[in-house]
PDB file of N, CA and C in Angstrom:
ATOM      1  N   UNK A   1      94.413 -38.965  41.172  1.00  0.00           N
ATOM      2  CA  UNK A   1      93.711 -37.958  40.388  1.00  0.00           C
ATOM      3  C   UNK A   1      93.391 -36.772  41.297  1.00  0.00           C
ATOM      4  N   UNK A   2      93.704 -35.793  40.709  1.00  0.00           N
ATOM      5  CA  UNK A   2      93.385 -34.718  41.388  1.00  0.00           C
ATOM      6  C   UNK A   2      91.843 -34.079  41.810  1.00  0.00           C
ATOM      7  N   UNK A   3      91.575 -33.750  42.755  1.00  0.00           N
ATOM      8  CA  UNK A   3      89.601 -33.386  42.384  1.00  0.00           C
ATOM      9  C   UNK A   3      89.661 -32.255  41.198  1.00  0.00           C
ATOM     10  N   UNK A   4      90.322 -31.396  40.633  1.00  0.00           N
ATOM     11  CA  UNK A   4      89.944 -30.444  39.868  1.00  0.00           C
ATOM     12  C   UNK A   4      90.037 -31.614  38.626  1.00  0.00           C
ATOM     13  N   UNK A   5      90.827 -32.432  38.392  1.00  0.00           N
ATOM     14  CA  UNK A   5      91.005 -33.340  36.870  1.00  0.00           C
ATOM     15  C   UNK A   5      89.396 -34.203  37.136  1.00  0.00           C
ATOM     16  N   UNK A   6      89.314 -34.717  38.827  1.00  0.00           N
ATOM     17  CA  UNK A   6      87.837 -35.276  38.823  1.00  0.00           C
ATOM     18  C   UNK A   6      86.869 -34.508  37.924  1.00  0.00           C
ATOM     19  N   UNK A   7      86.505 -33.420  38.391  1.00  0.00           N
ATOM     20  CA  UNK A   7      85.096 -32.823  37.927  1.00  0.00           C
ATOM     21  C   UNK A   7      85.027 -32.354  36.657  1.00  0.00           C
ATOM     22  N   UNK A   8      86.382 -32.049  36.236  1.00  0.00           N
ATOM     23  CA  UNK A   8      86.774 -31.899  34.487  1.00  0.00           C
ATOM     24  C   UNK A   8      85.952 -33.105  33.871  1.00  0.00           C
ATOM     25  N   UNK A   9      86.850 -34.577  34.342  1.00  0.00           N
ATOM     26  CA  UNK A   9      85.979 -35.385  33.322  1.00  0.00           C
ATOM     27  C   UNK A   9      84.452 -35.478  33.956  1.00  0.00           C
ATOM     28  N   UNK A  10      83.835 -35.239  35.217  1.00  0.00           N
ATOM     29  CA  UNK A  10      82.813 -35.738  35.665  1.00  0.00           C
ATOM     30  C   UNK A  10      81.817 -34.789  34.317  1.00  0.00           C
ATOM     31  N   UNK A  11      82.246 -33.307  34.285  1.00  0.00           N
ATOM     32  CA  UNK A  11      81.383 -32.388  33.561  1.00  0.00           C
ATOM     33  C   UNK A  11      81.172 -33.062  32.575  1.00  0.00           C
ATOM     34  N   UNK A  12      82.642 -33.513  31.273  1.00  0.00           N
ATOM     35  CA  UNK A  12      82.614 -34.025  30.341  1.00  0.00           C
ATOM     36  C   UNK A  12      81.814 -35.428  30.231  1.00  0.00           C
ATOM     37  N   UNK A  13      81.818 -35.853  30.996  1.00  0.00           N
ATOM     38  CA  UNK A  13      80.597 -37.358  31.104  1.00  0.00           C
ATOM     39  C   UNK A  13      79.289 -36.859  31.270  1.00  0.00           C
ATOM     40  N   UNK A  14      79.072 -35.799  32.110  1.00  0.00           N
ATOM     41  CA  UNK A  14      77.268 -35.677  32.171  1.00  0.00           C
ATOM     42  C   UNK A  14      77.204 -35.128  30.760  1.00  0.00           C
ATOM     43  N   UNK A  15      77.758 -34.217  29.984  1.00  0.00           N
ATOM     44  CA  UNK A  15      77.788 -33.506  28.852  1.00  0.00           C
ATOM     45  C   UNK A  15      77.571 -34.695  27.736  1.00  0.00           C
ATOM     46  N   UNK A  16      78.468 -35.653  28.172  1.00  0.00           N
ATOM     47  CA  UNK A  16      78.247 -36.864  26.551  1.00  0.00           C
ATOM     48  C   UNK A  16      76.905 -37.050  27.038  1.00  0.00           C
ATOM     49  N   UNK A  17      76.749 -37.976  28.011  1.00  0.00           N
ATOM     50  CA  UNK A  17      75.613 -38.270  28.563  1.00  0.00           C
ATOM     51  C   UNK A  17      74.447 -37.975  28.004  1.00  0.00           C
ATOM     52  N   UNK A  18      74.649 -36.742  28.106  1.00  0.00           N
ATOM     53  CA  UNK A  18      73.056 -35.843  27.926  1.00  0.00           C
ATOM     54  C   UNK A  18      72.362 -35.809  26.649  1.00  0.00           C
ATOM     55  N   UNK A  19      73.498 -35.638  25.438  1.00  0.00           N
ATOM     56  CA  UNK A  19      73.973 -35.686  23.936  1.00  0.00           C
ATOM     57  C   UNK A  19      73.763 -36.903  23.964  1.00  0.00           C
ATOM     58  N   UNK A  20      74.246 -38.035  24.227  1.00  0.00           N
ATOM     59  CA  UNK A  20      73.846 -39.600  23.849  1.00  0.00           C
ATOM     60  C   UNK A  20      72.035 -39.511  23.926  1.00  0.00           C
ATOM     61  N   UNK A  21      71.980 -39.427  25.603  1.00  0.00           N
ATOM     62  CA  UNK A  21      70.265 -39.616  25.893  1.00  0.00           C
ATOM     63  C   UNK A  21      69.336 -39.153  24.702  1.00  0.00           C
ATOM     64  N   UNK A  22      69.522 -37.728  24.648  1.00  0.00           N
ATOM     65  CA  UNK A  22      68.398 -37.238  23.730  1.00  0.00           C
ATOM     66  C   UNK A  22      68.512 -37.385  22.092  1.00  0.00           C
ATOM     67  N   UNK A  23      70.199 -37.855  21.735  1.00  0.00           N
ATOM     68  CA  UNK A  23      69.949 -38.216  20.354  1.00  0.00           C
ATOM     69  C   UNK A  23      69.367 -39.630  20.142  1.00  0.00           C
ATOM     70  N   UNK A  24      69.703 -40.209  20.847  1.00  0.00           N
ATOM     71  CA  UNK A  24      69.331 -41.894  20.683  1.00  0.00           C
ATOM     72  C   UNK A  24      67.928 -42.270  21.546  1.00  0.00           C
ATOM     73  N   UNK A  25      67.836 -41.077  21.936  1.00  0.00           N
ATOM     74  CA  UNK A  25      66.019 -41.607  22.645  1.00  0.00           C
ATOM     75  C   UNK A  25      65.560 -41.113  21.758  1.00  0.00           C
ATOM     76  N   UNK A  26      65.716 -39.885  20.552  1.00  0.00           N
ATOM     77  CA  UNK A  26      64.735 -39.811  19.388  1.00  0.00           C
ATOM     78  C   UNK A  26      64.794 -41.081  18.721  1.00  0.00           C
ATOM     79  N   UNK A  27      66.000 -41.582  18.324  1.00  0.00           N
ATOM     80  CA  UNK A  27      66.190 -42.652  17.376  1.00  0.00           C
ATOM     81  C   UNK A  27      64.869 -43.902  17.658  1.00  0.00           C
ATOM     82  N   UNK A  28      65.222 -43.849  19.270  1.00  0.00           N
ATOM     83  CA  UNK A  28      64.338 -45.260  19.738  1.00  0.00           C
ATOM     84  C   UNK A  28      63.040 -44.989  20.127  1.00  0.00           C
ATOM     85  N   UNK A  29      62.681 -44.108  20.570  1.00  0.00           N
ATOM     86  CA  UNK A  29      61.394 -43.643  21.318  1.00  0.00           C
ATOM     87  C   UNK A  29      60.583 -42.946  20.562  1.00  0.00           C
ATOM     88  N   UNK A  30      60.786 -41.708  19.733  1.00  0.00           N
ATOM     89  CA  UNK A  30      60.194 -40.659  18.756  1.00  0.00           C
ATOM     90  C   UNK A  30      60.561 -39.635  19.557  1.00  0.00           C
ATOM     91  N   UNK A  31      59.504 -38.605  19.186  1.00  0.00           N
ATOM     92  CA  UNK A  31      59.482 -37.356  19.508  1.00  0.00           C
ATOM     93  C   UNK A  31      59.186 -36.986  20.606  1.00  0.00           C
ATOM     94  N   UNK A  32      58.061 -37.794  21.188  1.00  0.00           N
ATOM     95  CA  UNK A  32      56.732 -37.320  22.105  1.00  0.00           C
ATOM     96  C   UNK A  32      57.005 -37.594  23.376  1.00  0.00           C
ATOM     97  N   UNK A  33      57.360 -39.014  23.475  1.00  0.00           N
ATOM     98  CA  UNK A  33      57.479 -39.891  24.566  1.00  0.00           C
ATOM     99  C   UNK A  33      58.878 -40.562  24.848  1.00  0.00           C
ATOM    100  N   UNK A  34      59.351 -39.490  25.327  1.00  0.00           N
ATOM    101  CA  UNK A  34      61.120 -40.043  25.619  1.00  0.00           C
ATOM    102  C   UNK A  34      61.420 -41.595  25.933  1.00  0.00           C
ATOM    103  N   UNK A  35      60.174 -42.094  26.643  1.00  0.00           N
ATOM    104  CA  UNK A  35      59.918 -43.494  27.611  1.00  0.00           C
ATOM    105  C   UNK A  35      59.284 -44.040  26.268  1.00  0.00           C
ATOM    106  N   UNK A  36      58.660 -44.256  25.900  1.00  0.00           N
ATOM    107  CA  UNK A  36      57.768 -44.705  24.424  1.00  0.00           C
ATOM    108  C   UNK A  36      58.690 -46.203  24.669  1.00  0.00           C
ATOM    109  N   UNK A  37      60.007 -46.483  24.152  1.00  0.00           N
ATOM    110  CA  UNK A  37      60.687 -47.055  23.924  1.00  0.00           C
ATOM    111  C   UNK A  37      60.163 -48.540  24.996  1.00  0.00           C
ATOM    112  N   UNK A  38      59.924 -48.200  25.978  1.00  0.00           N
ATOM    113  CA  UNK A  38      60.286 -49.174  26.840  1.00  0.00           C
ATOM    114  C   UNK A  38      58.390 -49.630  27.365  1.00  0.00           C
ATOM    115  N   UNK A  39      57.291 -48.532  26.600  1.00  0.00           N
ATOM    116  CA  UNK A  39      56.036 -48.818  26.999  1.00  0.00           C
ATOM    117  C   UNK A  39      55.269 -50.209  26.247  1.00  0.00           C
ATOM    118  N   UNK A  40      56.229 -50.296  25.183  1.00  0.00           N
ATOM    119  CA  UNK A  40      55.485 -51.015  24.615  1.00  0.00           C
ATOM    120  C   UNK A  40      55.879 -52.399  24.911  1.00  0.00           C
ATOM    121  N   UNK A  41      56.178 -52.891  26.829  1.00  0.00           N
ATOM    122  CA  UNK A  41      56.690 -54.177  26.755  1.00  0.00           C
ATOM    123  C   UNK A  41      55.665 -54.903  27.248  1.00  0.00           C
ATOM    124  N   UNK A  42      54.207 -54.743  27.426  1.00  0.00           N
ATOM    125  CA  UNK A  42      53.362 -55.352  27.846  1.00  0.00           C
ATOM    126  C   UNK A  42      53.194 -56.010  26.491  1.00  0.00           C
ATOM    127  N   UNK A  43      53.207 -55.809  25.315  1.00  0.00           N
ATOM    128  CA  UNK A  43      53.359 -56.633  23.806  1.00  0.00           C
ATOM    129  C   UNK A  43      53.715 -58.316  24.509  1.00  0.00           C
ATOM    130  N   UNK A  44      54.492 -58.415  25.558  1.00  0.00           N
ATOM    131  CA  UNK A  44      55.408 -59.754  25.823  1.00  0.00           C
ATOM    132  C   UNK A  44      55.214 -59.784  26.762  1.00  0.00           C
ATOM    133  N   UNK A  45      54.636 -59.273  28.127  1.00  0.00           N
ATOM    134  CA  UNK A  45      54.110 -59.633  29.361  1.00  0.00           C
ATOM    135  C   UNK A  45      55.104 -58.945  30.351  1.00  0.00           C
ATOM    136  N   UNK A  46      55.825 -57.824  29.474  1.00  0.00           N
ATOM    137  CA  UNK A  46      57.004 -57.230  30.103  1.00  0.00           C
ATOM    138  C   UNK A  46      56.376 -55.607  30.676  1.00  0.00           C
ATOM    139  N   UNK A  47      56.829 -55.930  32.507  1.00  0.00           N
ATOM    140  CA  UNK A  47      56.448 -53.695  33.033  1.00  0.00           C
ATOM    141  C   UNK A  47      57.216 -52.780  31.850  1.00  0.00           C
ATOM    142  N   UNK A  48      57.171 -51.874  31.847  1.00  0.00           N
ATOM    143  CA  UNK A  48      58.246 -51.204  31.416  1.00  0.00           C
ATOM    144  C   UNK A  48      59.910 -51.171  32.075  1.00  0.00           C
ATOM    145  N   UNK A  49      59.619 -50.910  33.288  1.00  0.00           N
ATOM    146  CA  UNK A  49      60.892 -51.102  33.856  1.00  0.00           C
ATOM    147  C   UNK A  49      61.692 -52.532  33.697  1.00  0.00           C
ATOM    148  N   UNK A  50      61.090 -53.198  33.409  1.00  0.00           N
ATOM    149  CA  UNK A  50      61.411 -54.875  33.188  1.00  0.00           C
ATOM    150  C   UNK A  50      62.176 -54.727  31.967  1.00  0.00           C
ATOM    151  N   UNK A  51      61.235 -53.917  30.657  1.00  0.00           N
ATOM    152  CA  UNK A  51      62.123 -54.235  29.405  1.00  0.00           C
ATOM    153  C   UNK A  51      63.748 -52.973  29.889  1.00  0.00           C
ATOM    154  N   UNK A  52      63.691 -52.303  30.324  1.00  0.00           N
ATOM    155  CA  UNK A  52      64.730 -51.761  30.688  1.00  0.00           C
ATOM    156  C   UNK A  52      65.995 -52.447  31.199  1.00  0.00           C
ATOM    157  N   UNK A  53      65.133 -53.000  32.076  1.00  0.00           N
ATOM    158  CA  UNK A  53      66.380 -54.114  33.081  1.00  0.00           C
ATOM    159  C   UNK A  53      67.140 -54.706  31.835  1.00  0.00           C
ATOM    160  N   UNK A  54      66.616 -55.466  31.229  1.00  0.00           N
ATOM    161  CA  UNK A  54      66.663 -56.224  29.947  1.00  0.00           C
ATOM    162  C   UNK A  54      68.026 -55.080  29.201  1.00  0.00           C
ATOM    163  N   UNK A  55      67.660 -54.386  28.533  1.00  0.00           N
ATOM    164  CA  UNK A  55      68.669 -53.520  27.723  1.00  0.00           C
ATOM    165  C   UNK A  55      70.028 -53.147  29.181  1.00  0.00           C
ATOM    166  N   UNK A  56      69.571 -52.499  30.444  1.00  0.00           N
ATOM    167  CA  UNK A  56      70.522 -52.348  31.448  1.00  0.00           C
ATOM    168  C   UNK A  56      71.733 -53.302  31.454  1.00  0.00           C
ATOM    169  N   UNK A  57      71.192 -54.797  31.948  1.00  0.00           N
ATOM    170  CA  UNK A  57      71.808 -55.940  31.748  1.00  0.00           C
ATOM    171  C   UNK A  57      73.078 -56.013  31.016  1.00  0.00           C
ATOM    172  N   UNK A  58      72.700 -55.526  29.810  1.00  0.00           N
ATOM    173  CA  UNK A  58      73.471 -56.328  29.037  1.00  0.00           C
ATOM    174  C   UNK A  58      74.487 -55.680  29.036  1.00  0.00           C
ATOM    175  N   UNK A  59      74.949 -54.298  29.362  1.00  0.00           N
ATOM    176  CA  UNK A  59      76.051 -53.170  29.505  1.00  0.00           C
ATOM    177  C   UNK A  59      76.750 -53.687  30.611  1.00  0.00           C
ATOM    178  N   UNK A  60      75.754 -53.625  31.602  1.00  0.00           N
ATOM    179  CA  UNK A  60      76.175 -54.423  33.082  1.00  0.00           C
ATOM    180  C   UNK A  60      77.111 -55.155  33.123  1.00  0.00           C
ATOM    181  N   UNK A  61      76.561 -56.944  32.117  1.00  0.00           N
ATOM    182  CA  UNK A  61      77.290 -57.753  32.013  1.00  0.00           C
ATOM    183  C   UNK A  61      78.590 -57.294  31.213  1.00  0.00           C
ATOM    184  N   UNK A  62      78.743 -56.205  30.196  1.00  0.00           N
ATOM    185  CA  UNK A  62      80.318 -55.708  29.336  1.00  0.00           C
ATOM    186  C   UNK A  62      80.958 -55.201  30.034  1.00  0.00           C
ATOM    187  N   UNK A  63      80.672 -54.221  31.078  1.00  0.00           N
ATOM    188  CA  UNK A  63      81.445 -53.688  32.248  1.00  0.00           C
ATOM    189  C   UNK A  63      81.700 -54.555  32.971  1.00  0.00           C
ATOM    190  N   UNK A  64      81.239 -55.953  33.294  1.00  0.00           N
ATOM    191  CA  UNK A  64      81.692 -56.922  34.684  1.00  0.00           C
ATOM    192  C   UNK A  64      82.484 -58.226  33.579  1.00  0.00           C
ATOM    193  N   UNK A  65      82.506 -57.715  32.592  1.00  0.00           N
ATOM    194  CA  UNK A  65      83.925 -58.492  31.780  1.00  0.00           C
ATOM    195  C   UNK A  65      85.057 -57.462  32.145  1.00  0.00           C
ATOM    196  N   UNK A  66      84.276 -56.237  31.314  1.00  0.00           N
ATOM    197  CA  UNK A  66      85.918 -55.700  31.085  1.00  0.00           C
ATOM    198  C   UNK A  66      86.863 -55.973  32.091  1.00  0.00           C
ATOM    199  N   UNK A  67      85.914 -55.135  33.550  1.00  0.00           N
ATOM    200  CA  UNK A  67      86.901 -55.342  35.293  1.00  0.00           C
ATOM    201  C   UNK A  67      87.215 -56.774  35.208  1.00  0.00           C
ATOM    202  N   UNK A  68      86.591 -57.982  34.664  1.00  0.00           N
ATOM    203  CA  UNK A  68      87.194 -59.427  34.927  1.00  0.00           C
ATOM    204  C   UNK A  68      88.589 -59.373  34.133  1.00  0.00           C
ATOM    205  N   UNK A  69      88.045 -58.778  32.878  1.00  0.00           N
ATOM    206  CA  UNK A  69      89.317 -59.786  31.543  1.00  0.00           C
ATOM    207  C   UNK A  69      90.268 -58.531  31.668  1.00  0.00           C
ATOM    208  N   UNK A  70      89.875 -56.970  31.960  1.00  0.00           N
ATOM    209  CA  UNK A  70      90.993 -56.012  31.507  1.00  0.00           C
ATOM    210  C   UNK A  70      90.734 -55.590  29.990  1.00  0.00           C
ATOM    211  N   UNK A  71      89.757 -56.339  29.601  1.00  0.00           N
ATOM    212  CA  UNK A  71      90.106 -55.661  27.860  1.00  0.00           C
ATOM    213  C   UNK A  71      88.326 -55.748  27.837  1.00  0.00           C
ATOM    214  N   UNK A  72      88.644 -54.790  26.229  1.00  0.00           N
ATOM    215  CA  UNK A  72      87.384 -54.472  25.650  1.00  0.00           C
ATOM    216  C   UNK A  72      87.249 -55.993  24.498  1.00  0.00           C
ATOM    217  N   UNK A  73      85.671 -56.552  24.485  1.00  0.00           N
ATOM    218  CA  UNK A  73      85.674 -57.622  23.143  1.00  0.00           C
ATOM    219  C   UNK A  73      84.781 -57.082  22.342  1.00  0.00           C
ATOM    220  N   UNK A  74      84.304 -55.821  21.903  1.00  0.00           N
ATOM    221  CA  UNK A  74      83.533 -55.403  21.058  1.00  0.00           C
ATOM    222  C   UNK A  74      83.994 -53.872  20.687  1.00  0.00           C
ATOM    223  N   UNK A  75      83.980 -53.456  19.758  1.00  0.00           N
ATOM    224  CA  UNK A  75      84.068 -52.647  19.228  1.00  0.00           C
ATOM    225  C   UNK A  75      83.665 -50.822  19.869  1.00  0.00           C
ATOM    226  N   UNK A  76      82.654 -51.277  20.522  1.00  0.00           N
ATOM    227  CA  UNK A  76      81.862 -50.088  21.462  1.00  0.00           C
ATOM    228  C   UNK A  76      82.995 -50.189  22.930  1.00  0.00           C
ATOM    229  N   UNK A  77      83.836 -48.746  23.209  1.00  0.00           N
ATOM    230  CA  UNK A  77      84.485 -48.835  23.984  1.00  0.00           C
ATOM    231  C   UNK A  77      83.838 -48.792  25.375  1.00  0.00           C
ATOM    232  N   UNK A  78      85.103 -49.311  26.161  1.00  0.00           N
ATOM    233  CA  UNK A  78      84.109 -49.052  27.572  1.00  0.00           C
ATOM    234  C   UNK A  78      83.625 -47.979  28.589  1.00  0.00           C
ATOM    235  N   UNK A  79      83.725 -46.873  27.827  1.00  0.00           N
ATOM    236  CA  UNK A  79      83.116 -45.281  28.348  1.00  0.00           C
ATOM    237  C   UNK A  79      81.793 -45.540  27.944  1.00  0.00           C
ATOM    238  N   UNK A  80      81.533 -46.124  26.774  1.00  0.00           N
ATOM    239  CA  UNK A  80      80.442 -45.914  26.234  1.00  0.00           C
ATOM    240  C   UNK A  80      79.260 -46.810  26.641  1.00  0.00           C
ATOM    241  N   UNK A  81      79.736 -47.680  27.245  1.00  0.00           N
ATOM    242  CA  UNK A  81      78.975 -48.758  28.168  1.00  0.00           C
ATOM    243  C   UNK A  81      78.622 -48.137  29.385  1.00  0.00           C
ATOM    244  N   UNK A  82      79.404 -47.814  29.577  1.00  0.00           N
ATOM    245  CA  UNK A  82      79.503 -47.063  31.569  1.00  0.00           C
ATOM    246  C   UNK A  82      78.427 -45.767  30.960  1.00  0.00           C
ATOM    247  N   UNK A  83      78.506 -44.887  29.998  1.00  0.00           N
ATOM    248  CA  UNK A  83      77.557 -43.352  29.549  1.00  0.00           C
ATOM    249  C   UNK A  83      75.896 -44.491  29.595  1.00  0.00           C
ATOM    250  N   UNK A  84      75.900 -45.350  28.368  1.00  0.00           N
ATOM    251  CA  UNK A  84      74.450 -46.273  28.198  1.00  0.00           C
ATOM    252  C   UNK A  84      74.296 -46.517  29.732  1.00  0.00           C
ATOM    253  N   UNK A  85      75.062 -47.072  30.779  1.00  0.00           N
ATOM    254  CA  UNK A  85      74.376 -47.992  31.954  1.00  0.00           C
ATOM    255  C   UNK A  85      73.971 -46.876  32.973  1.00  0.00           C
ATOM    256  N   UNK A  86      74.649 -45.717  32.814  1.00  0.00           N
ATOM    257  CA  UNK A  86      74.235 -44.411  33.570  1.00  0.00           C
ATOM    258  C   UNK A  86      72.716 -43.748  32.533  1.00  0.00           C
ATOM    259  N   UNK A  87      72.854 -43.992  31.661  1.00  0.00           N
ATOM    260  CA  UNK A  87      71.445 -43.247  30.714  1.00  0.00           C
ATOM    261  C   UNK A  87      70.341 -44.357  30.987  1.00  0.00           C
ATOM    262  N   UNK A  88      70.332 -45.452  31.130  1.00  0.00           N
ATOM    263  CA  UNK A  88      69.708 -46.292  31.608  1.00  0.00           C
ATOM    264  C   UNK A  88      69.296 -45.755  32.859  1.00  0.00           C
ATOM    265  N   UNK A  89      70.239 -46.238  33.829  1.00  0.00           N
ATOM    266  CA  UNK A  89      69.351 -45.632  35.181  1.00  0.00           C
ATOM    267  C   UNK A  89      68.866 -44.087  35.400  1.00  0.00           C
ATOM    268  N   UNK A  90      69.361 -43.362  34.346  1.00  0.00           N
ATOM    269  CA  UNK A  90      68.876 -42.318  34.853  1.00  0.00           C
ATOM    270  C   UNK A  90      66.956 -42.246  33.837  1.00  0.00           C
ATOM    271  N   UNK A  91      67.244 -43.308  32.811  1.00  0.00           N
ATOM    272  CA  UNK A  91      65.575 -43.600  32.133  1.00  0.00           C
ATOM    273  C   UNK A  91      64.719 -44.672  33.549  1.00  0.00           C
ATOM    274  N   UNK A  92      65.342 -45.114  34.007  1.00  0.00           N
ATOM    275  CA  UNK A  92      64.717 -46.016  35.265  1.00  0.00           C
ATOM    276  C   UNK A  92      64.430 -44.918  36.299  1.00  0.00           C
ATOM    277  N   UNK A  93      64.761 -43.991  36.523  1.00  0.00           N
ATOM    278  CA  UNK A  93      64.560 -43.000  37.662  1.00  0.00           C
ATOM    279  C   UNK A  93      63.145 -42.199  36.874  1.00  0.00           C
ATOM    280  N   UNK A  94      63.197 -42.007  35.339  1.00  0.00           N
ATOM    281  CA  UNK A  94      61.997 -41.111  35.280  1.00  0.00           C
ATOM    282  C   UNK A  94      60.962 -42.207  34.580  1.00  0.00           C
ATOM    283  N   UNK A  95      61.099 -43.496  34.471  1.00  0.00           N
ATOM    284  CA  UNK A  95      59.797 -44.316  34.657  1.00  0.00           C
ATOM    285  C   UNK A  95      59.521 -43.886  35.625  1.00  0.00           C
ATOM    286  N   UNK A  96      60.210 -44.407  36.788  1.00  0.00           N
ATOM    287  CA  UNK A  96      59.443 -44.518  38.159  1.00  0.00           C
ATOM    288  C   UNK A  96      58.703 -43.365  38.478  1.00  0.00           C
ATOM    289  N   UNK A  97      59.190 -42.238  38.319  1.00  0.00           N
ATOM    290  CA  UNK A  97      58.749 -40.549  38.555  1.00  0.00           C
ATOM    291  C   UNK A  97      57.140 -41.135  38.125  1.00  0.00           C
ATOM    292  N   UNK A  98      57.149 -41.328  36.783  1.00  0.00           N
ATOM    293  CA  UNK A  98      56.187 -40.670  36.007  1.00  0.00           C
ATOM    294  C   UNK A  98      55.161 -42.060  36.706  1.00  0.00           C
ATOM    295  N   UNK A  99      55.348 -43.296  36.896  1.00  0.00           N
ATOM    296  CA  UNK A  99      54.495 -43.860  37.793  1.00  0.00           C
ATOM    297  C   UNK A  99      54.100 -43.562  38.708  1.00  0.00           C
ATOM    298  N   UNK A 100      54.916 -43.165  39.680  1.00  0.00           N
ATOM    299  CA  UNK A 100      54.582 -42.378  41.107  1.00  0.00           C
ATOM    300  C   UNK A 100      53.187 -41.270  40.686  1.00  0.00           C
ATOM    301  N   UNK A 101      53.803 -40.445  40.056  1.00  0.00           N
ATOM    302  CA  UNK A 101      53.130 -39.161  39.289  1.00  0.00           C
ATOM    303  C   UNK A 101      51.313 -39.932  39.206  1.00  0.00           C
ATOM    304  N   UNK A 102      51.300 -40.843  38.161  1.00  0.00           N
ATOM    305  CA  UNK A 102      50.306 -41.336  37.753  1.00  0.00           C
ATOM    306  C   UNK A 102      49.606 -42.191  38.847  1.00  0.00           C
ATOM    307  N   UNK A 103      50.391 -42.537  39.732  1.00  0.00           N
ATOM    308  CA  UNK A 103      49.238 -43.097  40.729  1.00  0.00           C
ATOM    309  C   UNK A 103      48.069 -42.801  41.522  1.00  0.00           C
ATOM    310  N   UNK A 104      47.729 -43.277  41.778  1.00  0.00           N
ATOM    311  CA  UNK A 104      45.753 -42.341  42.647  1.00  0.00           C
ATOM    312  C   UNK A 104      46.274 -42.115  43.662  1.00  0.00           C
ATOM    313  N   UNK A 105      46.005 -40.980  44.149  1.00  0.00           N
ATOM    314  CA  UNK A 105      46.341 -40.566  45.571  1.00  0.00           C
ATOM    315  C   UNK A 105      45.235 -41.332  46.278  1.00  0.00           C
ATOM    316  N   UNK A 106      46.276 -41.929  47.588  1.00  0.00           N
ATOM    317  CA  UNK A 106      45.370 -42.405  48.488  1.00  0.00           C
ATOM    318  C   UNK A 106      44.757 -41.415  49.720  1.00  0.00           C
ATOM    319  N   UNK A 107      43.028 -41.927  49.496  1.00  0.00           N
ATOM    320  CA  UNK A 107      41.969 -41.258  50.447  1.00  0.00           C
ATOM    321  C   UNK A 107      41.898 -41.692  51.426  1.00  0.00           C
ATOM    322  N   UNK A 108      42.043 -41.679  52.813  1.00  0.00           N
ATOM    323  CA  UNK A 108      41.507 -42.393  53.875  1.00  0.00           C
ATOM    324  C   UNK A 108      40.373 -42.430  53.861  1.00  0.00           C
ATOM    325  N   UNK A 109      39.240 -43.358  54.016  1.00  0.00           N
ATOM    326  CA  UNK A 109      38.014 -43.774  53.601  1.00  0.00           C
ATOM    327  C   UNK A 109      37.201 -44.498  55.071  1.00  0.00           C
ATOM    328  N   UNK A 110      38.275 -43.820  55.999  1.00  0.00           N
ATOM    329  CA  UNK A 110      38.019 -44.204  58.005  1.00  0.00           C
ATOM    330  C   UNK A 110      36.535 -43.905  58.112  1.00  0.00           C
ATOM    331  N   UNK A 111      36.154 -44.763  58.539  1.00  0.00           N
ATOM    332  CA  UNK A 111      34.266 -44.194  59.382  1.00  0.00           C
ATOM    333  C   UNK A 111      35.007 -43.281  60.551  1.00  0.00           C
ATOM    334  N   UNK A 112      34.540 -42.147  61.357  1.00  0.00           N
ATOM    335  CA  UNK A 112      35.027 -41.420  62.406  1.00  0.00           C
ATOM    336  C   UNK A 112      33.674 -42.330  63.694  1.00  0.00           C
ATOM    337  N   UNK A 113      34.498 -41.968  64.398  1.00  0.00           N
ATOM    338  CA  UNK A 113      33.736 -43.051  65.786  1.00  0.00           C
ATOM    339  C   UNK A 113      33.052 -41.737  66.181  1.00  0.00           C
ATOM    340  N   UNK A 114      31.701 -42.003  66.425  1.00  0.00           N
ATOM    341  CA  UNK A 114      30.538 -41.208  67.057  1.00  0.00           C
ATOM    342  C   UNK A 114      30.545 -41.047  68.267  1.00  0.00           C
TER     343      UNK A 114
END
């Protein structure tokens, strides 16, 4: 492959990408809270990032057939697995953000020596 045919499709993948993320995170999440989707896993004793893993997984495991068997067994081709397992981690990168974000900054709380 040539690098100019590379970055052709690379563009065309962040482009689906982006179009998948934000139509199907309204579908699942609402309006408000892009993450919404994945907050409500303490319901089951689940972090958020946990119920993620969970949905991640399972693309994971269709991509580590396909490379085993060579073929697709479901209907959802395998671009579209590889776009979900990249929209996934890229929803695992802005949990984490927004945890980081939300954490207490730490004070050093040192006595100073007299």
């Amino acid at each position: 492959m040539l690098w100019s045919e590379q970055k052709e499709i690379f563009e065309k993948m962040i482009e689906s990408e982006r179009e998948l993320l934000t139509s199907k995170g309204v579908e699942y999440a609402g309006e408000q809270d892009c993450l919404a989707n994945f907050k409500d896993a303490d319901i089951i004793g689940l972090d958020p990032k946990q119920k993620l893993w969970v949905y991640l997984s399972k693309h994971m495991a269709s991509i580590a057939s396909y490379i085993r068997n060579g073929k697709e067994f479901s209907n959802e081709p395998i671009e579209g697995r590889i776009a979900d397992a990249r929209n996934y981690l890229a929803l695992l990168y802005m949990l984490v953000q927004e945890e980081k974000s939300a954490a207490p900054t730490k004070v050093c709380q040192c006595k100073r020596s007299q």
